[in-house]
N, C-alpha and C. Protein backbone atom coordinates (compact mmCIF):
# COMPACT_ATOMS: atom_id res chain seq x y z
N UNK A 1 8.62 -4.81 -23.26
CA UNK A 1 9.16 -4.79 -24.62
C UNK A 1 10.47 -4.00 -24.62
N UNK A 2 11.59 -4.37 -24.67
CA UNK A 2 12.60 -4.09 -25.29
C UNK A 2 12.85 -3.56 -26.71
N UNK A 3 13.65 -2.11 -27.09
CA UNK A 3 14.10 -1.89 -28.46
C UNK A 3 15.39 -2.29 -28.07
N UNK A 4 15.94 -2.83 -29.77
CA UNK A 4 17.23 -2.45 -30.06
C UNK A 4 17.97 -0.85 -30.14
N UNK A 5 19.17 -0.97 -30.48
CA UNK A 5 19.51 0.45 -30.74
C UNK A 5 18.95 0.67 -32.00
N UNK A 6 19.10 0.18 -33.26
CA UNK A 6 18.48 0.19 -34.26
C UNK A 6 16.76 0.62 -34.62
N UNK A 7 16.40 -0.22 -33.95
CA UNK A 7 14.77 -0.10 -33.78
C UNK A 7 14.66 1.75 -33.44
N UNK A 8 15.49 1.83 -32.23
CA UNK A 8 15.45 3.21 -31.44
C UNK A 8 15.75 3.83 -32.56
N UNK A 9 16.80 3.94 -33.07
CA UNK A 9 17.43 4.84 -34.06
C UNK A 9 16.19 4.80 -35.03
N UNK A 10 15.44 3.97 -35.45
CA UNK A 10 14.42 4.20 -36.44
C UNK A 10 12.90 4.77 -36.30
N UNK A 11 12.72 4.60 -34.77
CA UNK A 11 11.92 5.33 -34.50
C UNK A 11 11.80 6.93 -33.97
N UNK A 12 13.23 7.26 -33.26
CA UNK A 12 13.65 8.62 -33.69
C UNK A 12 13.40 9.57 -34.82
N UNK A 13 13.85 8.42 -36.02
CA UNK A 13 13.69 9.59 -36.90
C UNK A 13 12.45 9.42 -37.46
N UNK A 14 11.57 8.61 -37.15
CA UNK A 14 9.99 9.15 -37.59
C UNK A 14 9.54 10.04 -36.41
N UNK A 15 10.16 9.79 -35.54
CA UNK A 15 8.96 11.26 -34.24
C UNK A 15 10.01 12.55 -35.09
N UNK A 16 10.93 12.36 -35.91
CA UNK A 16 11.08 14.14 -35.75
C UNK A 16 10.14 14.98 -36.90
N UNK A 17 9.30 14.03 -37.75
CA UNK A 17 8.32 14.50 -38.78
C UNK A 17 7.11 14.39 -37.62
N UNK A 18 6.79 14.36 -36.77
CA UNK A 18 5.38 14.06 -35.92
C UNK A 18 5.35 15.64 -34.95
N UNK A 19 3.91 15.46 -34.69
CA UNK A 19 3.97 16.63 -33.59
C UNK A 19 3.78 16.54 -32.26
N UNK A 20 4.51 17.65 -31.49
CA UNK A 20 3.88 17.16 -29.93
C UNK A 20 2.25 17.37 -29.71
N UNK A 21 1.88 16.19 -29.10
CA UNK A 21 0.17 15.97 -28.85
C UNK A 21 0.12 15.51 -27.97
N UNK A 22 0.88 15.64 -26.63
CA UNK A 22 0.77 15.56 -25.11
C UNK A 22 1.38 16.68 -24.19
N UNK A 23 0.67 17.49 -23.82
CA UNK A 23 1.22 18.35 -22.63
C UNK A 23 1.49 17.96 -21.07
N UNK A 24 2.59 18.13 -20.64
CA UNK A 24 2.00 17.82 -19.42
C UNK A 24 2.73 19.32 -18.21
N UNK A 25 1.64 19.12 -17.30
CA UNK A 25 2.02 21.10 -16.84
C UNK A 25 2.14 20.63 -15.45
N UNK A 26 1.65 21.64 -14.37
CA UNK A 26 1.79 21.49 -13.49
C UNK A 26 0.61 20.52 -12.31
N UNK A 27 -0.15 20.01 -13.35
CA UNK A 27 -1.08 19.21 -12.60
C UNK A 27 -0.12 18.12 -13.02
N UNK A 28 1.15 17.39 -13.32
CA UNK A 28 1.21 16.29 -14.01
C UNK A 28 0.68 15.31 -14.61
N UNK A 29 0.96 14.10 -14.19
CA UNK A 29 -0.03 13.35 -14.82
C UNK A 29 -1.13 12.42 -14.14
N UNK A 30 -2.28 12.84 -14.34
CA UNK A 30 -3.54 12.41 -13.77
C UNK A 30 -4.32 11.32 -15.18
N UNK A 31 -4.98 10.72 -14.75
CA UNK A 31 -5.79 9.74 -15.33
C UNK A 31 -6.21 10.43 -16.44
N UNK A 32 -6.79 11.44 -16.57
CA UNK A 32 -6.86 12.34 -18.11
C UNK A 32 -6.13 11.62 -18.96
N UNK A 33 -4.55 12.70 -18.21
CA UNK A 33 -3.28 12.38 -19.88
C UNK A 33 -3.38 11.00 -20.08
N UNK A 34 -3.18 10.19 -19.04
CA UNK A 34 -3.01 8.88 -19.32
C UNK A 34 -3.66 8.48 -20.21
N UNK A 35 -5.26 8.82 -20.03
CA UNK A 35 -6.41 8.14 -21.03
C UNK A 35 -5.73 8.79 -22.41
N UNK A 36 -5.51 10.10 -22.68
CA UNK A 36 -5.29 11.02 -23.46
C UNK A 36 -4.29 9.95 -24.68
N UNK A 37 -3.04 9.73 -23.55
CA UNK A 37 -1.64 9.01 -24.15
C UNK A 37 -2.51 7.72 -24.43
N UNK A 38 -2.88 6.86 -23.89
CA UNK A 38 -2.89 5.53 -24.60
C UNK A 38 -3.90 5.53 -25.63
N UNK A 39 -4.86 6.49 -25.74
CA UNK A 39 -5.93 7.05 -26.95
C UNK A 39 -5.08 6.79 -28.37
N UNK A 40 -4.11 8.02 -28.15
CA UNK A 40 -3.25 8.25 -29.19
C UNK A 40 -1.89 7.35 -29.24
N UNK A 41 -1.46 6.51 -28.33
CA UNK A 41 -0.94 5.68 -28.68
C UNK A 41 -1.55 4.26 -29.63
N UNK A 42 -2.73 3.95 -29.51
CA UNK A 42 -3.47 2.94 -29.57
C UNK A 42 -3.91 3.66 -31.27
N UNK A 43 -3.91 4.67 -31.36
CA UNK A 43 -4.08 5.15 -32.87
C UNK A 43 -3.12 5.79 -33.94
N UNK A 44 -1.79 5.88 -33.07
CA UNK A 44 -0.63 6.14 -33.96
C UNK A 44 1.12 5.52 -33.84
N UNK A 45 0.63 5.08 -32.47
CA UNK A 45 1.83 3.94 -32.06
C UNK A 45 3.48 4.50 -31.84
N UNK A 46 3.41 6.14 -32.30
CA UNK A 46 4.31 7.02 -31.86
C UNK A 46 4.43 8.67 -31.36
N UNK A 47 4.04 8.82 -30.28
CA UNK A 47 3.76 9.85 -29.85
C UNK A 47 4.44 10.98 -29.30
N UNK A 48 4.55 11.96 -29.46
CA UNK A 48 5.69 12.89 -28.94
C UNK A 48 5.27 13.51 -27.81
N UNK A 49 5.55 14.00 -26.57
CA UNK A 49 5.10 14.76 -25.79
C UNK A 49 5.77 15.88 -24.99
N UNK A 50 5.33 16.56 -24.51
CA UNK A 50 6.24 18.16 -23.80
C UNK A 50 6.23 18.40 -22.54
N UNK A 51 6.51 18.36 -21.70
CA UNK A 51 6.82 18.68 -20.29
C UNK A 51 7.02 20.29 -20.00
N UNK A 52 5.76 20.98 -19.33
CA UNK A 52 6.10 22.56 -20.01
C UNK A 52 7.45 22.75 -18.12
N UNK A 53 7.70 24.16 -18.02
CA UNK A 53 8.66 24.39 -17.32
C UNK A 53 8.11 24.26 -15.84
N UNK A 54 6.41 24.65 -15.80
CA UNK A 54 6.12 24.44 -14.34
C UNK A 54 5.73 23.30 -13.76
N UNK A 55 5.99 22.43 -14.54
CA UNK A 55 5.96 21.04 -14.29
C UNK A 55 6.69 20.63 -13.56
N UNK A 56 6.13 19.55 -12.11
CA UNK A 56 6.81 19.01 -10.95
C UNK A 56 7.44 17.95 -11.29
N UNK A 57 7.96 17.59 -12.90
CA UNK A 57 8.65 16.81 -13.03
C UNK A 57 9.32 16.65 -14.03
N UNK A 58 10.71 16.01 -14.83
CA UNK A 58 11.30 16.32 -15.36
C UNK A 58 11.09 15.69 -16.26
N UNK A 59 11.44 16.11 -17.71
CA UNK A 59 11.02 15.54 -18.83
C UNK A 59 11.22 13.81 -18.52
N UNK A 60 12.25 13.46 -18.27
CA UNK A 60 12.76 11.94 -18.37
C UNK A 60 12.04 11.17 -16.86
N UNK A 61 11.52 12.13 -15.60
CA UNK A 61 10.76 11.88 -14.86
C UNK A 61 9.61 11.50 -15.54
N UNK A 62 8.66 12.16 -16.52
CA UNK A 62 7.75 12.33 -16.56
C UNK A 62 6.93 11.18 -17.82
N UNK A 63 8.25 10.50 -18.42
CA UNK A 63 8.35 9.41 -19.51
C UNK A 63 8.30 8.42 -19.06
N UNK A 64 9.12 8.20 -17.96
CA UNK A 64 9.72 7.25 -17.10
C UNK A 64 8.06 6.51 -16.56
N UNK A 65 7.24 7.61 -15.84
CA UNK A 65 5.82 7.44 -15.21
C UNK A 65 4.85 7.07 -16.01
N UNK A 66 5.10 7.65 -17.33
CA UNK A 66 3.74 7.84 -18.15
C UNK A 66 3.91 6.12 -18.70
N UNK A 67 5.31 5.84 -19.29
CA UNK A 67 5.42 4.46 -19.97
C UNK A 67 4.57 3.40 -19.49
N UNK A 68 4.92 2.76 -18.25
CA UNK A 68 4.39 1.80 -17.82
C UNK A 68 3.08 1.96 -17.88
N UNK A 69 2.20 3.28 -17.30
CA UNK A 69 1.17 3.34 -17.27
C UNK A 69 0.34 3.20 -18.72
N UNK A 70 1.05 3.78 -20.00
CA UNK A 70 0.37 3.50 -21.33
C UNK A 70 0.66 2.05 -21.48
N UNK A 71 1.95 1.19 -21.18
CA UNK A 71 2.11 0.11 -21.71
C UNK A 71 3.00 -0.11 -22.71
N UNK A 72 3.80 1.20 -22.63
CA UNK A 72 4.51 1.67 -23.98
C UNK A 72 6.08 1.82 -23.24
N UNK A 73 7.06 1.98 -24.49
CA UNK A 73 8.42 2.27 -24.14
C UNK A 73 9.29 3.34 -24.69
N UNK A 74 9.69 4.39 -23.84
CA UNK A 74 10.31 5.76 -24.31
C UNK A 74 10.97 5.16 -25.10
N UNK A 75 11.28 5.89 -26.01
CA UNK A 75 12.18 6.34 -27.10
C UNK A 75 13.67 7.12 -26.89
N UNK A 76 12.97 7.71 -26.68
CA UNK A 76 13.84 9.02 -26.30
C UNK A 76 13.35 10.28 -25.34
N UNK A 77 14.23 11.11 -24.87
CA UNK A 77 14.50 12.46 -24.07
C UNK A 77 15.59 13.44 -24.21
N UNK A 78 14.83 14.36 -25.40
CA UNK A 78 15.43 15.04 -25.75
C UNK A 78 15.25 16.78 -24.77
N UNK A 79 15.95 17.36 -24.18
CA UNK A 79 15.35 18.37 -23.82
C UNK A 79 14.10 18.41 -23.02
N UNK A 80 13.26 19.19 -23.45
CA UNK A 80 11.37 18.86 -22.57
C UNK A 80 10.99 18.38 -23.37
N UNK A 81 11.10 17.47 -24.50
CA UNK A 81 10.27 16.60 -25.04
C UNK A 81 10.83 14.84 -25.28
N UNK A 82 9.99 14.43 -24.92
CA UNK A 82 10.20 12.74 -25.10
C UNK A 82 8.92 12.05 -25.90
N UNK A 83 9.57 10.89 -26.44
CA UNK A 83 8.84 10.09 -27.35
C UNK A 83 8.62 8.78 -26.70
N UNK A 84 7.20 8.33 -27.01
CA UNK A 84 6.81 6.89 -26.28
C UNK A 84 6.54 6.00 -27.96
N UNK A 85 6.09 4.56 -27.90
CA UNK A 85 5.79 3.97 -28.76
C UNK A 85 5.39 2.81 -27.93
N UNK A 86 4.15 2.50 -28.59
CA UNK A 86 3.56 0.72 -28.27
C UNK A 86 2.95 0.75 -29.30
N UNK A 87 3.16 -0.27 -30.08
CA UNK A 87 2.62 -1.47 -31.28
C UNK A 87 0.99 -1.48 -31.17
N UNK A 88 0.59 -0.92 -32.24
CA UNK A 88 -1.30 -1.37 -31.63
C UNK A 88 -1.46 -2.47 -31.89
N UNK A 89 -2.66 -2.97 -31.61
CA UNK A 89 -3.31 -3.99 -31.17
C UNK A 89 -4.44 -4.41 -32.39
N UNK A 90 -4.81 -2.80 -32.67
CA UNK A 90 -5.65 -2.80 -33.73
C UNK A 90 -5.23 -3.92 -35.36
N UNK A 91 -5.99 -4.93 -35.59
CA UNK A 91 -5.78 -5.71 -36.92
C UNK A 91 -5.87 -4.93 -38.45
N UNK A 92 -7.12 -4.11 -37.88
CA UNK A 92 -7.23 -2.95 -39.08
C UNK A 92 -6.83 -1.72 -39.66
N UNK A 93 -5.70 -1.92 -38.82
CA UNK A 93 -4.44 -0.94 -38.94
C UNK A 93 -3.87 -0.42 -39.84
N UNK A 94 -3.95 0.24 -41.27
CA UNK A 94 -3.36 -0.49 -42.36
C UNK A 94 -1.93 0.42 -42.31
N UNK A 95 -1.85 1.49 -41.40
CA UNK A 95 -0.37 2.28 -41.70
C UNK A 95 0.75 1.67 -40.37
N UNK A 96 0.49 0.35 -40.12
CA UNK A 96 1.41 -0.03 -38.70
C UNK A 96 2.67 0.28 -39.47
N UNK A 97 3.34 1.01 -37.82
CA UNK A 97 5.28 0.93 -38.27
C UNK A 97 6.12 -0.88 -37.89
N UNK A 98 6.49 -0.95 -39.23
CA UNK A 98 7.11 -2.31 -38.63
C UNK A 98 8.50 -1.60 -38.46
N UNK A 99 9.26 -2.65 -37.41
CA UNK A 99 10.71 -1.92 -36.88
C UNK A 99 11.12 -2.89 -37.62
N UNK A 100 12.88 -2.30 -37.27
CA UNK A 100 13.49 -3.29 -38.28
C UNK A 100 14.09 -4.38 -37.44
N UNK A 101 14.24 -5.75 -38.21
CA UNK A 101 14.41 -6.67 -37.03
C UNK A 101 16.78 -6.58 -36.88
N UNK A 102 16.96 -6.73 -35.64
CA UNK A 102 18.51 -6.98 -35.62
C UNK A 102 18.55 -8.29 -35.97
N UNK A 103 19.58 -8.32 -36.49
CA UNK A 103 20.37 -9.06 -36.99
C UNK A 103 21.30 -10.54 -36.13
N UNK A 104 21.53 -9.77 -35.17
CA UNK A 104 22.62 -10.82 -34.23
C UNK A 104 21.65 -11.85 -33.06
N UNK A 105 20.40 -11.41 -33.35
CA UNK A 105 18.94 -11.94 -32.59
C UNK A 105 19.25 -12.88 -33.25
N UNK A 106 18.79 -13.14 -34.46
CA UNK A 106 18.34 -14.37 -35.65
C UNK A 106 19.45 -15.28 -35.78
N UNK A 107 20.68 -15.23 -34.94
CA UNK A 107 21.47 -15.97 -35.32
C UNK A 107 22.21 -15.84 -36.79
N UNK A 108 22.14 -14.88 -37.06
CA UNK A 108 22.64 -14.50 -38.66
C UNK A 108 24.38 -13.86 -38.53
């Protein structure tokens, strides 16, 4: 899944009202976080996370790894924290974020 810049730009500014609810330390990332991240991806579809300092990997290292494995696509890397997002799946969803669609896609 591909964002636009737009899309990006809009999901930015909903992670800066959200909280970080992924640590990741010096065990990195083991099957835990993973389960942890796609838990809470699969129930809020935008997640923030922190890379503390003794961590063997770098914030944008550590986004880079986690993405594919949730199924999801960074956002952003700001500092030690980065943002993931994947679309749930869930039908009974009733607070899904719709992005906004571009414009120059649609032939418009």
């Amino acid at each position: 899944m591909e964002l636009t810049s737009k899309q990006r730009a809009q999901l930015r500014g909903l992670a800066n009202t959200i909280d970080t609810i992924l640590i990741i330390g010096k065990d990195g990332i083991g099957d835990n976080l993973v389960k942890q991240a796609d838990d809470a991806l699969e129930a809020r579809e935008l997640i923030k996370g922190k890379v503390l300092e003794n961590a063997l990997l770098s914030p944008w290292e550590a986004a880079e790894a986690l993405a594919p494995l949730t199924r999801s696509v960074v956002v952003q890397v700001i500092g030690t924290k980065f943002v993931l997002y994947r679309p749930s799946h869930r039908k009974d969803k009733k607070d899904k974020i719709v992005l906004v669609e571009d414009r120059k896609k649609n032939g418009r």
